[in-house]
N, C-alpha and C. Protein backbone atom coordinates (compact mmCIF):
# COMPACT_ATOMS: atom_id res chain seq x y z
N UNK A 1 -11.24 5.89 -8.40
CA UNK A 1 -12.07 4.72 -8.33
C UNK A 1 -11.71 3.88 -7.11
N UNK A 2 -10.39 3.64 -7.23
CA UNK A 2 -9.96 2.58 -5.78
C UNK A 2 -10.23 3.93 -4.31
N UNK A 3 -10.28 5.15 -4.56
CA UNK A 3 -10.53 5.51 -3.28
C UNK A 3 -11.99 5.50 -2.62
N UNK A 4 -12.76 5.41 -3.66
CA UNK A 4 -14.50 5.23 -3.42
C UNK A 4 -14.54 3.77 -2.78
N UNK A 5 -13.76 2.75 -3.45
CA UNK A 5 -13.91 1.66 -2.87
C UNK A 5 -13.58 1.64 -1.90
N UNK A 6 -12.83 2.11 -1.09
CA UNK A 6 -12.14 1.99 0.01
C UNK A 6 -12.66 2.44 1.37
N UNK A 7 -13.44 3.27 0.83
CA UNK A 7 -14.46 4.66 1.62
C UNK A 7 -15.62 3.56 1.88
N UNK A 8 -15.82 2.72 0.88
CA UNK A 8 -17.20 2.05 0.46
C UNK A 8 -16.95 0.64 1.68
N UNK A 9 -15.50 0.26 1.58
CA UNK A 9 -14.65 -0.91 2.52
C UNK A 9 -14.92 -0.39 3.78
N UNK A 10 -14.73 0.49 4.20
CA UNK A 10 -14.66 1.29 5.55
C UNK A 10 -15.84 1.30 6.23
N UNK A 11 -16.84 2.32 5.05
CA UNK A 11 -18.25 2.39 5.57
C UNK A 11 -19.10 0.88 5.58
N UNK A 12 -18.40 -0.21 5.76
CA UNK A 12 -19.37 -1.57 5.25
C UNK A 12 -18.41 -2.26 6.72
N UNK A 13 -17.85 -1.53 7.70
CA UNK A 13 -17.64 -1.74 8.81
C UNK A 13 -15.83 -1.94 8.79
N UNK A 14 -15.40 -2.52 7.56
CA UNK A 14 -13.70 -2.86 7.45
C UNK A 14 -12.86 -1.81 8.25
N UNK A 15 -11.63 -1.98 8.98
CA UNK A 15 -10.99 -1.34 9.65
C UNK A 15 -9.89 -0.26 8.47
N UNK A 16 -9.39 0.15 8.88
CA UNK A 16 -8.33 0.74 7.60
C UNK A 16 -6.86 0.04 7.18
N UNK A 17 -7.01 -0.59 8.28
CA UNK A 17 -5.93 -1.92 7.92
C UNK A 17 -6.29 -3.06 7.21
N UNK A 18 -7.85 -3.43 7.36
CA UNK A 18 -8.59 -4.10 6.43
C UNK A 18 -8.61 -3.95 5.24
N UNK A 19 -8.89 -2.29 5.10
CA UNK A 19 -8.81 -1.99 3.29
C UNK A 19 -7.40 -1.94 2.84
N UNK A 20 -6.47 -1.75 3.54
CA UNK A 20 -4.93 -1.72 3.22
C UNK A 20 -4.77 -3.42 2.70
N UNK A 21 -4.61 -3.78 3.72
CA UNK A 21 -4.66 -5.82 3.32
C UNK A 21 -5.35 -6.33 1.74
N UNK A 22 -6.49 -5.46 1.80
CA UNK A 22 -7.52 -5.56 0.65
C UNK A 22 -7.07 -5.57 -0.66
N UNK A 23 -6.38 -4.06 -0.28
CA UNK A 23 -6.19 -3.34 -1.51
C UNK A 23 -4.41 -3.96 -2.06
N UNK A 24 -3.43 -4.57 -1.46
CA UNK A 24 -2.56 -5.37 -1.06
C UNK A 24 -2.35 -6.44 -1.93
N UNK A 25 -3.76 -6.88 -1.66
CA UNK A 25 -4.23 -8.84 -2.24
C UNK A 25 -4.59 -7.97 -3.65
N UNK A 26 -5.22 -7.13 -3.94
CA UNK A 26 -6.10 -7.38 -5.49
C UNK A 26 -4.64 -6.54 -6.29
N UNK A 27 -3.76 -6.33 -5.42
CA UNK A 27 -2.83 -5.71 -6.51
C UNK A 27 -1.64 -6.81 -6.82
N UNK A 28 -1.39 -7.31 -5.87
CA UNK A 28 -0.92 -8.95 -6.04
C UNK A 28 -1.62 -9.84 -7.37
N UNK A 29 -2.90 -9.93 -6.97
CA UNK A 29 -3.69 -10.75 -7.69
C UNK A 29 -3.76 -10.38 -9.12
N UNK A 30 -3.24 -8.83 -9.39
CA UNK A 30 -3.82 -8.57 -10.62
C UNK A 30 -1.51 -8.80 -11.23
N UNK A 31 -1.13 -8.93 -10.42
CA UNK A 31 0.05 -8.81 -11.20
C UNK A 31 0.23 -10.17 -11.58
N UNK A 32 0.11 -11.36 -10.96
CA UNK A 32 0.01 -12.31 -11.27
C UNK A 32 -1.08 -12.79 -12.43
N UNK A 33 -2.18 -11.95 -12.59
CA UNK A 33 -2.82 -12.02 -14.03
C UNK A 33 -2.39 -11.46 -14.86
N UNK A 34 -1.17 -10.72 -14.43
CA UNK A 34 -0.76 -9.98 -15.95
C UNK A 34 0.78 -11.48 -16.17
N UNK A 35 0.72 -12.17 -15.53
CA UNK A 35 1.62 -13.10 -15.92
C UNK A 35 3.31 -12.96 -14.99
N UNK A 36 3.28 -12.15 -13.84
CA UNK A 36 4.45 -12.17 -13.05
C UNK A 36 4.20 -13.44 -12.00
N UNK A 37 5.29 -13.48 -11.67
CA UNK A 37 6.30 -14.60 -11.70
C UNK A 37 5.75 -14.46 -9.44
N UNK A 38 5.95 -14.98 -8.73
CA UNK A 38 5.45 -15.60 -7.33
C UNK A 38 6.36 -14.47 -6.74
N UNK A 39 7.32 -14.98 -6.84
CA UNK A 39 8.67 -13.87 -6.37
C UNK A 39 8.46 -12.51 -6.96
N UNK A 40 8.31 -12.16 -8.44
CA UNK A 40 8.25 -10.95 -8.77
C UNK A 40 7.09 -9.88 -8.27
N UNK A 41 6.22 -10.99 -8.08
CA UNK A 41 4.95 -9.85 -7.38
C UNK A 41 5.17 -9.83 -6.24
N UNK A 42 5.67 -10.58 -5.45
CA UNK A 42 5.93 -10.19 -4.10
C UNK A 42 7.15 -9.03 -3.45
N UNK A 43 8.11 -9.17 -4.86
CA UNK A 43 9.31 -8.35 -4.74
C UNK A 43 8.32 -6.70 -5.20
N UNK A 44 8.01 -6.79 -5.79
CA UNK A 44 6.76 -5.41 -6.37
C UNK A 44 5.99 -4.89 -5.68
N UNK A 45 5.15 -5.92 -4.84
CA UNK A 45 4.69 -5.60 -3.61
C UNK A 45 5.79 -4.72 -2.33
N UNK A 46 6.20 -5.88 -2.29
CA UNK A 46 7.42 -5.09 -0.79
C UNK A 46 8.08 -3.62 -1.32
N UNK A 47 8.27 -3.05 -2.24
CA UNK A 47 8.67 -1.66 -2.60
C UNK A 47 7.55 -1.10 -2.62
N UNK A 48 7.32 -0.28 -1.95
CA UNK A 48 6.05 1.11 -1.65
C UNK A 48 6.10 1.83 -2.85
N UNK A 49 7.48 2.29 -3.52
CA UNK A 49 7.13 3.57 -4.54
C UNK A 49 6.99 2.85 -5.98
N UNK A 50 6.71 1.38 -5.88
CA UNK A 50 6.00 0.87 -6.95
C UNK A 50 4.86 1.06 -7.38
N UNK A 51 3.83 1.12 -6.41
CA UNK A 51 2.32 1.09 -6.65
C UNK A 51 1.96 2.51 -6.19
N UNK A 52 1.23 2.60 -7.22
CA UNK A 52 0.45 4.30 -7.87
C UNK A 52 -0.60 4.94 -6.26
N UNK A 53 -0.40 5.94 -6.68
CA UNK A 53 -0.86 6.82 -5.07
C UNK A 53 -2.29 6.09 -4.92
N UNK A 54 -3.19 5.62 -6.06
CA UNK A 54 -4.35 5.17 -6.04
C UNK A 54 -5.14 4.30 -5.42
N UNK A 55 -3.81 2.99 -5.83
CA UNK A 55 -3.72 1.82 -5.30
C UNK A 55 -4.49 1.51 -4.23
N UNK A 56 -4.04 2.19 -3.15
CA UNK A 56 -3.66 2.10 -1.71
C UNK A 56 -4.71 3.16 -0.65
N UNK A 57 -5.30 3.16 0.28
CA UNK A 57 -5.78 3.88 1.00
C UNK A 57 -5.11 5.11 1.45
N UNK A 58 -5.15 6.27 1.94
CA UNK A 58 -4.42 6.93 2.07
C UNK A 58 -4.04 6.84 3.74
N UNK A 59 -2.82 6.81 3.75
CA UNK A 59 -1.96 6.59 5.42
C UNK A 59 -3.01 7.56 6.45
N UNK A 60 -2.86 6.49 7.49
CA UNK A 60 -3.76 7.06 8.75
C UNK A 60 -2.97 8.47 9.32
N UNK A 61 -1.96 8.65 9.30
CA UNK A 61 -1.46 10.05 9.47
C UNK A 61 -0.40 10.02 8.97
N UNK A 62 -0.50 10.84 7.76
CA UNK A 62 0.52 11.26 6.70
C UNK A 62 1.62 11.70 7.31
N UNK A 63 1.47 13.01 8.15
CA UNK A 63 2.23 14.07 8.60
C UNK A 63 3.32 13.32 9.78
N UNK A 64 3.25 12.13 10.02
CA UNK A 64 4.57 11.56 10.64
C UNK A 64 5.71 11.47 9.62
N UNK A 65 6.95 12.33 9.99
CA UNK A 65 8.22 12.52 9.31
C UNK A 65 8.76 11.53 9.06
N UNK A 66 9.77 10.89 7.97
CA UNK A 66 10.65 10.00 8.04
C UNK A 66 11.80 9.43 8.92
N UNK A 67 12.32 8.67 9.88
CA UNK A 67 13.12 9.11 10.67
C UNK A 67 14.60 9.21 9.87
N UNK A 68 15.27 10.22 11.00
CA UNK A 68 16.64 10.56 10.29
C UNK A 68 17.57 9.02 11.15
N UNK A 69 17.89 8.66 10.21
CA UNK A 69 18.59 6.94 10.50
C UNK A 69 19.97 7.64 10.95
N UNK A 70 20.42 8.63 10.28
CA UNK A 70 21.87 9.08 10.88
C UNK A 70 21.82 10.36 11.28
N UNK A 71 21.57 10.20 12.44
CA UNK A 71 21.55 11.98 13.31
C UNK A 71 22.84 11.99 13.50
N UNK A 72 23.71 10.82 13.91
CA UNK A 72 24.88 11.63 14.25
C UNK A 72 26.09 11.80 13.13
N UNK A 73 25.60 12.02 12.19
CA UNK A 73 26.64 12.18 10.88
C UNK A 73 26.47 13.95 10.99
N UNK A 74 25.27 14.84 11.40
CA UNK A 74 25.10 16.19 11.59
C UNK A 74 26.31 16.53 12.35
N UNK A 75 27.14 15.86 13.49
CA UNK A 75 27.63 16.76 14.11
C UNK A 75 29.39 16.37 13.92
């Protein structure tokens, strides 16, 4: 459902950072209707592997790797 919308955000001219922002605010908005706390939705927000693959638009290019933070622990 949220990916039709998003498709629907896009095709109605929105950028994909637009529907990201979008999709951002109504998941904010809905945690705070379920009764969390200013800080707690924002702390919920800022963790990525909180919110469901759905949520969210899918990344403009997936296939960029994670970087390795400690290359030099390999050698």
């Amino acid at each position: 459902m949220a990916r039709k919308a998003t498709k629907k955000l896009v095709d109605e001219g929105y950028s994909k950072l637009d529907a990201y922002t979008i999709g951002l605010n109504e998941y904010y908005k809905s945690l705070r209707r379920a009764g969390f706390s200013v800080e707690n939705s924002l702390a919920i927000i800022i963790e990525k592997s909180s919110f469901p693959d759905w949520i969210l638009p899918t990344p403009i290019n997936p296939n960029i790797p994670d970087p390795d933070w400690y290359e030099d622990e390999d050698e």
